[in-house]
C-alpha atoms as a PDB file:
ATOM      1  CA  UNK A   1     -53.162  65.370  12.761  1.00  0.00           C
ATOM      2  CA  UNK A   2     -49.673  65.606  13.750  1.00  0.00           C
ATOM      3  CA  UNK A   3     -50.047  63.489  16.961  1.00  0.00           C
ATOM      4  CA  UNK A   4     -51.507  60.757  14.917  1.00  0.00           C
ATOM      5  CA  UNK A   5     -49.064  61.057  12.746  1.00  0.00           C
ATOM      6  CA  UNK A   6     -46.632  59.999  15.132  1.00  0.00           C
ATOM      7  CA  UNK A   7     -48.624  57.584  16.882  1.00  0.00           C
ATOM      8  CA  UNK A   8     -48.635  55.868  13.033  1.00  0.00           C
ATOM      9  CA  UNK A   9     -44.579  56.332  12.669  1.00  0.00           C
ATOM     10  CA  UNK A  10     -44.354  55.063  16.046  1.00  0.00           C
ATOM     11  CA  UNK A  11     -46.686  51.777  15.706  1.00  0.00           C
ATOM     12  CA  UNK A  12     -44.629  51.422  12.031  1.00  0.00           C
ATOM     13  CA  UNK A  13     -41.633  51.215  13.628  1.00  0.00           C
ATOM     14  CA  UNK A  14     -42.314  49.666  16.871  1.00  0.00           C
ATOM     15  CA  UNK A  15     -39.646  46.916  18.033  1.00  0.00           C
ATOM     16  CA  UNK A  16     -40.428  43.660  16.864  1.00  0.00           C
ATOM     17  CA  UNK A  17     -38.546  40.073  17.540  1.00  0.00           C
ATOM     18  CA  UNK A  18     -36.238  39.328  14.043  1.00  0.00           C
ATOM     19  CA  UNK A  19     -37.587  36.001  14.294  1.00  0.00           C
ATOM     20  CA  UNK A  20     -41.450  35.738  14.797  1.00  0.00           C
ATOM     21  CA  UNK A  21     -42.178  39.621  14.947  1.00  0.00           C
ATOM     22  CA  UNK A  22     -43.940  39.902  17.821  1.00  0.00           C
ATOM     23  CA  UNK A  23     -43.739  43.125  20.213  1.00  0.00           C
ATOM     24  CA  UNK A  24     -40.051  42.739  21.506  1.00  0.00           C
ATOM     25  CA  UNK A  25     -36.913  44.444  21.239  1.00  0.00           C
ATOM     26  CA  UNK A  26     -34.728  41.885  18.738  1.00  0.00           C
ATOM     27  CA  UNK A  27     -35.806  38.949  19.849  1.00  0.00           C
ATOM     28  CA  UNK A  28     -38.316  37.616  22.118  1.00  0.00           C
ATOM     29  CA  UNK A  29     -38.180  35.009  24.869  1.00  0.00           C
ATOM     30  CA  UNK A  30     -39.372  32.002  23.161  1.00  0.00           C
ATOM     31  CA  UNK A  31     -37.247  32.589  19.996  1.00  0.00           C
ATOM     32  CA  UNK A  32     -34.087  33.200  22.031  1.00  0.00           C
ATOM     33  CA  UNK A  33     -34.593  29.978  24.071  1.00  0.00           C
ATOM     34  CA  UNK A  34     -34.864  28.318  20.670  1.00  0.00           C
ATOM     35  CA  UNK A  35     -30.833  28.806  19.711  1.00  0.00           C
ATOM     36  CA  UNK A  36     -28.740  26.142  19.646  1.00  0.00           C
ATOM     37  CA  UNK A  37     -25.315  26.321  20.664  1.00  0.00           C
ATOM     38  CA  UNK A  38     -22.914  25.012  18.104  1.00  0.00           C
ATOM     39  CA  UNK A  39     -21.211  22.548  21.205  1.00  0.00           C
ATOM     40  CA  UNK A  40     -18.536  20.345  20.059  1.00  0.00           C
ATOM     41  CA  UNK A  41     -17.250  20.470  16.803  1.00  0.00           C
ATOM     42  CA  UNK A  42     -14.028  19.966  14.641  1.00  0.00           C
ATOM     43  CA  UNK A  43     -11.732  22.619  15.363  1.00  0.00           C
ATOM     44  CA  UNK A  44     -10.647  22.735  11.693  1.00  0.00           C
ATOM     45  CA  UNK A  45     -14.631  22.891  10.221  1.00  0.00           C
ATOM     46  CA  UNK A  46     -16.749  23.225  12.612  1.00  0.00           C
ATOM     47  CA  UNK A  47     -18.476  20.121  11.894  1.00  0.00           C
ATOM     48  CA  UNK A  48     -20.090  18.614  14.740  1.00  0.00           C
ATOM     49  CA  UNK A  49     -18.769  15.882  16.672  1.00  0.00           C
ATOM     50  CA  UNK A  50     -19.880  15.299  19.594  1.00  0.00           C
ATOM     51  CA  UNK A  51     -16.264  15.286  21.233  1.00  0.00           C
ATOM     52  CA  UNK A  52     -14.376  18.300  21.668  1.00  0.00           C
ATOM     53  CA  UNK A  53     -10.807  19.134  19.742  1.00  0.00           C
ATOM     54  CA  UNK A  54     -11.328  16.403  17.800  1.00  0.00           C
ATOM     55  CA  UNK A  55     -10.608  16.736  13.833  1.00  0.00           C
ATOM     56  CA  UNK A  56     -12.770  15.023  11.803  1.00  0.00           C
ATOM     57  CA  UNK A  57     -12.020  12.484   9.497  1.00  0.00           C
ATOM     58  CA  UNK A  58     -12.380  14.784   6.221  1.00  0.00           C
ATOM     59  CA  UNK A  59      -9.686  17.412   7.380  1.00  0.00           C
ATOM     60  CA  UNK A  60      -7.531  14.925   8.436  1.00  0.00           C
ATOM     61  CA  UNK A  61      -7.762  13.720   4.230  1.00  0.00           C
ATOM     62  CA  UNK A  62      -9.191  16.357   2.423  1.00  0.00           C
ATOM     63  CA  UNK A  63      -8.488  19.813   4.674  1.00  0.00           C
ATOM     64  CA  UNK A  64      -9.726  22.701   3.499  1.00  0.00           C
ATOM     65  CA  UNK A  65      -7.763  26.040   2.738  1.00  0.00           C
ATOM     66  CA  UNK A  66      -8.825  28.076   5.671  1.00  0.00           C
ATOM     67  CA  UNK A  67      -6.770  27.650   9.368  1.00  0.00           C
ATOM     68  CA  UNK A  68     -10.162  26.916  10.814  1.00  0.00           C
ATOM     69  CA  UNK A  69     -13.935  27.953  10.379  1.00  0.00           C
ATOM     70  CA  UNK A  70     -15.941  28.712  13.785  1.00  0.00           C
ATOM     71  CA  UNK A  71     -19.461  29.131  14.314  1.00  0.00           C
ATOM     72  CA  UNK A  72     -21.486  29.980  17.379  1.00  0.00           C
ATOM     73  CA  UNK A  73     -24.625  28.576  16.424  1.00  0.00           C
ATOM     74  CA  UNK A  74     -26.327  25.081  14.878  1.00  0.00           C
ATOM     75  CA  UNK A  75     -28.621  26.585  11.738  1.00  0.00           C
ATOM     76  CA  UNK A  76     -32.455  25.926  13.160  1.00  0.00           C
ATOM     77  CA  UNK A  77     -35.345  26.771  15.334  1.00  0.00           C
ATOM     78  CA  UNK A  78     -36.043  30.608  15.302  1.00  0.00           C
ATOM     79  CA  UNK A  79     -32.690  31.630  14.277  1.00  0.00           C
ATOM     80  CA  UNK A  80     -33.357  29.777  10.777  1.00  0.00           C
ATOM     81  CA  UNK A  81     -36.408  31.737  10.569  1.00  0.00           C
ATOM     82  CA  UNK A  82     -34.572  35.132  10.990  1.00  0.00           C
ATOM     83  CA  UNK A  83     -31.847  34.421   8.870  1.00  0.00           C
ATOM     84  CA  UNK A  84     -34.538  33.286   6.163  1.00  0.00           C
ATOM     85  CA  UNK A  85     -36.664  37.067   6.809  1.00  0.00           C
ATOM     86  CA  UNK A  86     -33.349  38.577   6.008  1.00  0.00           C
ATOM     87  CA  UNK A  87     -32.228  36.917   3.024  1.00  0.00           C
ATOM     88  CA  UNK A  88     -35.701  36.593   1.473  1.00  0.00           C
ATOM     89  CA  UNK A  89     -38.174  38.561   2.601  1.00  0.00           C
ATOM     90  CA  UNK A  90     -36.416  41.820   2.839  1.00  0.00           C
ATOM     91  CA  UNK A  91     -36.292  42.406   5.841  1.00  0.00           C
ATOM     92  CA  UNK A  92     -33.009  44.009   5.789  1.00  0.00           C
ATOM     93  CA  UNK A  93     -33.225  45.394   9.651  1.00  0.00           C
ATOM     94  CA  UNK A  94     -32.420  41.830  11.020  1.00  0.00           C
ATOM     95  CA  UNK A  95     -28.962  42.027  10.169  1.00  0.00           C
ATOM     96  CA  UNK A  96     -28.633  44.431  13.115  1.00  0.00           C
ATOM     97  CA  UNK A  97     -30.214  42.096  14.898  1.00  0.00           C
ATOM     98  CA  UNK A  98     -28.283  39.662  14.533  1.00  0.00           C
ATOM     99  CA  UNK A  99     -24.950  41.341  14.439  1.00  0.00           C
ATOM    100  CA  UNK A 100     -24.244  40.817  18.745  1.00  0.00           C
ATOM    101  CA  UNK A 101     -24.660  36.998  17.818  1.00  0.00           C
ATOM    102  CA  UNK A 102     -21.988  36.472  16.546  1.00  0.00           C
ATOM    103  CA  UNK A 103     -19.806  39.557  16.902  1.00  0.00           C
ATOM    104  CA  UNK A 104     -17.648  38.066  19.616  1.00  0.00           C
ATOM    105  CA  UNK A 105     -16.262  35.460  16.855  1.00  0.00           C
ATOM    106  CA  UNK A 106     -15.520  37.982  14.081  1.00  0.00           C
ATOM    107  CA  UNK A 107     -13.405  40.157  16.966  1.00  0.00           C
ATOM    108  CA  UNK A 108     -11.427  37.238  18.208  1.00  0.00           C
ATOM    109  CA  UNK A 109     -10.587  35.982  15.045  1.00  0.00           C
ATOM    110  CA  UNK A 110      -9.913  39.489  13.872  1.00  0.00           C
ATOM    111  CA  UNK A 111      -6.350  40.097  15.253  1.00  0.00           C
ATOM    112  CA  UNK A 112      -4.206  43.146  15.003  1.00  0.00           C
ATOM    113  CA  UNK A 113      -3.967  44.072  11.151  1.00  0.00           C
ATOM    114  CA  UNK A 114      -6.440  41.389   9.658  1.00  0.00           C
ATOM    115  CA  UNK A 115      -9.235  42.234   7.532  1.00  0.00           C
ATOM    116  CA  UNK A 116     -12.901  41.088   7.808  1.00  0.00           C
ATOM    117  CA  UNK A 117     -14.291  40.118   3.926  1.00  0.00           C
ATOM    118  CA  UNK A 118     -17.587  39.371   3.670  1.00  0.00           C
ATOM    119  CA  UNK A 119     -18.559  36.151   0.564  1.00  0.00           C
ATOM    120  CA  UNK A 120     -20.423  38.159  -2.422  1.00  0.00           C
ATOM    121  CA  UNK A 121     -23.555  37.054  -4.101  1.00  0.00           C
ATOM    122  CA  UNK A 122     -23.074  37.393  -7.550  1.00  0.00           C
ATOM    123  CA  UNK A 123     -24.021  40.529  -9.224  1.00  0.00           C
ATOM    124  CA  UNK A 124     -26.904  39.669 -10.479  1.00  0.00           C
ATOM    125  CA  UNK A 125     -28.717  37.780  -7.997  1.00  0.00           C
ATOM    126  CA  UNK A 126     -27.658  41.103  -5.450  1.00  0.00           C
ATOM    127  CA  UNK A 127     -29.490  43.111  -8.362  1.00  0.00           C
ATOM    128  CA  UNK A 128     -32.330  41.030  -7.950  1.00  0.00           C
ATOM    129  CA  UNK A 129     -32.914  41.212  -4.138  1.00  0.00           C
ATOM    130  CA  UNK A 130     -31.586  44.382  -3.744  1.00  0.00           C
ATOM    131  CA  UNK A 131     -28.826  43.931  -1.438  1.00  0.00           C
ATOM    132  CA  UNK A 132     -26.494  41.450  -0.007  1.00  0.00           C
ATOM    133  CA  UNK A 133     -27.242  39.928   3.164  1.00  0.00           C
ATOM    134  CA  UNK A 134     -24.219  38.987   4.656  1.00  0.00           C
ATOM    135  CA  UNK A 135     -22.497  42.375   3.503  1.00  0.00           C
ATOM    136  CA  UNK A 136     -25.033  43.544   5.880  1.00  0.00           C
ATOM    137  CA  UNK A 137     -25.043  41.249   8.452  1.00  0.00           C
ATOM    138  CA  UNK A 138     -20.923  41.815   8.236  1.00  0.00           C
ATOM    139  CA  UNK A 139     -21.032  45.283   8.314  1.00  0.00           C
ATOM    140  CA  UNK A 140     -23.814  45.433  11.720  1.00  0.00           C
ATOM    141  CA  UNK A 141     -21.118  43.006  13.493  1.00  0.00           C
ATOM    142  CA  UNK A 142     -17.960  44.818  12.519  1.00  0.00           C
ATOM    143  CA  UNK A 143     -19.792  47.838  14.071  1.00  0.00           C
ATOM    144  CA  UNK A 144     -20.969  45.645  17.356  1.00  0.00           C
ATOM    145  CA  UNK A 145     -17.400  44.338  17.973  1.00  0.00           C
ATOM    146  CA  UNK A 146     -15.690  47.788  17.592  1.00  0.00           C
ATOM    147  CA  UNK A 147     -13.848  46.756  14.000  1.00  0.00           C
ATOM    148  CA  UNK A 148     -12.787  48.174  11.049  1.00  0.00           C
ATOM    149  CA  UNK A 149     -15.805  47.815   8.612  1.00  0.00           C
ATOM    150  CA  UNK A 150     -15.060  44.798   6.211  1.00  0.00           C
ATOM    151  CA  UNK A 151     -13.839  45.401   2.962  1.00  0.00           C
ATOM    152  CA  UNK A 152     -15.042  44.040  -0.293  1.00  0.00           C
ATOM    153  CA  UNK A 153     -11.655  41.868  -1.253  1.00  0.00           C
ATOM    154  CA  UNK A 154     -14.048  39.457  -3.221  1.00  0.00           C
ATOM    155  CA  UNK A 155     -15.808  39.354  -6.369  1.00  0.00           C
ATOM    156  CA  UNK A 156     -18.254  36.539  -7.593  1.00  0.00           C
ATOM    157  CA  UNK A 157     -16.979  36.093 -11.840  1.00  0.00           C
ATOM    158  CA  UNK A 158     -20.317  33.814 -12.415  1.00  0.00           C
ATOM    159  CA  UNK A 159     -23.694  32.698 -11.529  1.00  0.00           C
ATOM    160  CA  UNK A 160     -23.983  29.087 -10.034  1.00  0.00           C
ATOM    161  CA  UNK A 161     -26.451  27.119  -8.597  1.00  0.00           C
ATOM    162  CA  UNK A 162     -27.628  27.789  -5.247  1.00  0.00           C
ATOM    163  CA  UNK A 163     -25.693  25.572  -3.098  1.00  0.00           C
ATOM    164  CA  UNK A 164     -28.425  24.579  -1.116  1.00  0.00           C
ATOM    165  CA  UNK A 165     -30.031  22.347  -4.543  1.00  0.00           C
ATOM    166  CA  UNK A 166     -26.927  20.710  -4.611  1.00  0.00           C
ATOM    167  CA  UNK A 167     -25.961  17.579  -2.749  1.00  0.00           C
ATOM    168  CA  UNK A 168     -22.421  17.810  -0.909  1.00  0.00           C
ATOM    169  CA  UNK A 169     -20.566  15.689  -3.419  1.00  0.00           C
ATOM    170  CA  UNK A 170     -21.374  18.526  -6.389  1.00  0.00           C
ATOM    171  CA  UNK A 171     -20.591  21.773  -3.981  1.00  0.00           C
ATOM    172  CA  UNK A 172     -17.345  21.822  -4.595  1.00  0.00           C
ATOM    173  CA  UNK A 173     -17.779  21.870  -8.524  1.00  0.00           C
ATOM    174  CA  UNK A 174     -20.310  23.971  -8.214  1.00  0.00           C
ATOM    175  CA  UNK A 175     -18.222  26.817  -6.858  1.00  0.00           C
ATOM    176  CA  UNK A 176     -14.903  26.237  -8.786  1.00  0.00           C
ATOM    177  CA  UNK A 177     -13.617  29.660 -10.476  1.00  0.00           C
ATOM    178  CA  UNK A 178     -16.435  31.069  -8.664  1.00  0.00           C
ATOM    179  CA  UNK A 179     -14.885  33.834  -7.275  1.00  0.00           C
ATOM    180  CA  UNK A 180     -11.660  36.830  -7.975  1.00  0.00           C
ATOM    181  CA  UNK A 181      -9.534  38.321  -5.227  1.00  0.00           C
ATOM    182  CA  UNK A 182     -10.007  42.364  -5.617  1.00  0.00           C
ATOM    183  CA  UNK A 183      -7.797  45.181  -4.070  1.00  0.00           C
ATOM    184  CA  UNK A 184      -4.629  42.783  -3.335  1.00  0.00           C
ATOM    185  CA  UNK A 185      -2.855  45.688  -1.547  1.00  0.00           C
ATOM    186  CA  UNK A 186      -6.100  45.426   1.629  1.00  0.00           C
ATOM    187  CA  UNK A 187      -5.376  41.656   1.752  1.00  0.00           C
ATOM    188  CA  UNK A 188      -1.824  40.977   1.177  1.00  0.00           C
ATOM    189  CA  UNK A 189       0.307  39.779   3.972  1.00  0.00           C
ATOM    190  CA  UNK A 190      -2.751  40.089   6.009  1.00  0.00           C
ATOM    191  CA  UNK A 191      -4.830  38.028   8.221  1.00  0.00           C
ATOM    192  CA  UNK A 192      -8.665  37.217   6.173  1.00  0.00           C
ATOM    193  CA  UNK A 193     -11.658  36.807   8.215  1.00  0.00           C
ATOM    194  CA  UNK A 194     -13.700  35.559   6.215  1.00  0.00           C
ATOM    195  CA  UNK A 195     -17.354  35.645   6.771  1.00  0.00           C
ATOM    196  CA  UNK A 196     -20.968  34.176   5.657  1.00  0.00           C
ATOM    197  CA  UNK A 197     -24.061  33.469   6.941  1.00  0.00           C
ATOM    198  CA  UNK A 198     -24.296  29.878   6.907  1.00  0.00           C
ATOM    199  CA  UNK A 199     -22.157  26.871   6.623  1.00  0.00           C
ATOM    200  CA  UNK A 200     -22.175  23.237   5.479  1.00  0.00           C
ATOM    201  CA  UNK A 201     -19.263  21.264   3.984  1.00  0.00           C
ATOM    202  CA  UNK A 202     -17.283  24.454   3.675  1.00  0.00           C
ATOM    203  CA  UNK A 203     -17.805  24.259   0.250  1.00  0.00           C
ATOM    204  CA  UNK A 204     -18.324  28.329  -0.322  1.00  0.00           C
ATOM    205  CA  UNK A 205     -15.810  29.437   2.181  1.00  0.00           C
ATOM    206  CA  UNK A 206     -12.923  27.555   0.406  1.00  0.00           C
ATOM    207  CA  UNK A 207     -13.868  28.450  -2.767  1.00  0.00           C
ATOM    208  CA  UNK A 208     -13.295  32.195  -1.888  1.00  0.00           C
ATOM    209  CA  UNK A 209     -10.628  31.324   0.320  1.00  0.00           C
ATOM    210  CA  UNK A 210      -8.305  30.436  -2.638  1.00  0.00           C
ATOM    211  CA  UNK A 211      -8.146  33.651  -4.977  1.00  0.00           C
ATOM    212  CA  UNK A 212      -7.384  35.279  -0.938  1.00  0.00           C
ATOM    213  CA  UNK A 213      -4.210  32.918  -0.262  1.00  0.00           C
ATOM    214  CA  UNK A 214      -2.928  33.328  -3.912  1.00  0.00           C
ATOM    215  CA  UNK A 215      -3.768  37.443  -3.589  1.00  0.00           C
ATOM    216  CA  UNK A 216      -1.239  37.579  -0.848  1.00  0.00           C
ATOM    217  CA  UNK A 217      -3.116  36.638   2.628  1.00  0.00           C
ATOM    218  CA  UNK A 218      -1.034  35.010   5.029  1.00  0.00           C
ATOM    219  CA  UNK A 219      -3.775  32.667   6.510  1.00  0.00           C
ATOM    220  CA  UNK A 220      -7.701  32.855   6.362  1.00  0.00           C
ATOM    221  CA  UNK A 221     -10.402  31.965   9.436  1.00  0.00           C
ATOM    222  CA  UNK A 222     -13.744  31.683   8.357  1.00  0.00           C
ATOM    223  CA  UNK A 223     -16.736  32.473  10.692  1.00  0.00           C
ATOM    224  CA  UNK A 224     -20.070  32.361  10.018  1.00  0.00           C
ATOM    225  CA  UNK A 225     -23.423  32.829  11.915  1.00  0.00           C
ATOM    226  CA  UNK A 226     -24.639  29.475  11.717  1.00  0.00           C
ATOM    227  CA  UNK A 227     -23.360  25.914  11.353  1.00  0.00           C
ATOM    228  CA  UNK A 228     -25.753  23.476   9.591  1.00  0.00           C
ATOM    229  CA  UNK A 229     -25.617  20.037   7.630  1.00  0.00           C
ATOM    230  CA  UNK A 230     -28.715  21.200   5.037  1.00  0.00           C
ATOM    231  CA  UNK A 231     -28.845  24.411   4.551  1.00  0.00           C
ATOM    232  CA  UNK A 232     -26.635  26.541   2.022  1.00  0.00           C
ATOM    233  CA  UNK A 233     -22.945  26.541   2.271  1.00  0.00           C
END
């Protein structure tokens, strides 16, 4: 009885690819050659351009209130689907999985002294799913890249929209106010990295970005996992 047993924890528990869930250890072949590399993009937003170092024409009028944001990856394929399992289908694990993705950002941005802050769901959509995914997926990546584990610096005062049922022109209304800076003495007259899962217009990022700058932060650099043009952000 004990023997099967184990042969039940162990089939449980067997490795599975994030993405698909077949037998594999994180992910398997076909979902990995699926990724997309980000390629060239604005240096200021990470919006694709097809040219390299070239800032496009909305930070050149509009710039946002973060040095830069960087991503490693375009949002589709398999990597949507993972990112998806995590957020919605509790599938919590996955932010291990994806933590060596994009690790390598958070560490370079991450210089001496700076401090990683992950973007809060509100409290009561957290309540509702039980945890929040890109604490998580911060937290997994912090570990993978040999940081300091990120600190919660941010606080979500209200309940908006998703920003993925919004079009771009009403994100940045959408998220006005949206957020407090907490424990000013962890930010102040430090570097912010400032992470999410997945960008857009950049909408979220400078929204939390603000209450960071006036808190004291000397300059923030967003990175997320994922840069898309339809998908939350």
């Amino acid at each position: 009885a004990k023997a099967a047993a184990m042969l039940f924890v162990d089939w449980l528990f067997r490795p599975q690819c994030a993405a698909c869930g077949i037998l594999a250890a994180s992910w398997c072949t076909a979902c990995a050659d699926s990724f997309l590399e980000l390629g060239a993009a604005c240096p200021r937003c990470a919006e694709p351009t097809g040219e390299h170092d070239v800032i496009c024409r909305r930070c050149l009028v509009a710039p946002l209130p973060l040095e830069r944001i960087v991503a490693p990856w375009r949002f589709g394929g398999q990597l949507a689907t993972a990112i998806r399992r995590l957020k919605f289908a509790g599938r919590t694990h996955i932010a291990r999985d994806l933590a060596p993705l994009w690790a390598p950002l958070i560490a370079a941005a991450a210089e001496p002294d700076a401090v990683v802050v992950p973007v809060p769901l509100h409290w009561r959509r957290r309540l509702v799913r039980g945890y929040d995914q890109t604490w998580l997926l911060a937290r997994h990546a912090c570990e993978a890249a040999g940081l300091a584990p990120p600190v919660p610096a941010l606080r979500r005062t209200r309940s908006a929209p998703p920003q993925s049922t919004l079009p771009a022109a009403e994100r940045r209304d959408n998220l006005r106010g949206a957020f407090d800076a907490r424990l000013p003495e962890a930010i102040a007259g430090r570097t912010v990295v400032l992470v999410d899962d997945v960008v857009t217009t950049g909408s979220t990022l400078a929204a939390a970005a603000r209450p960071l700058l006036d808190a004291g932060a000397t300059r923030v650099i967003g990175v997320a996992l994922a840069r898309s043009t339809s998908a939350p952000g």
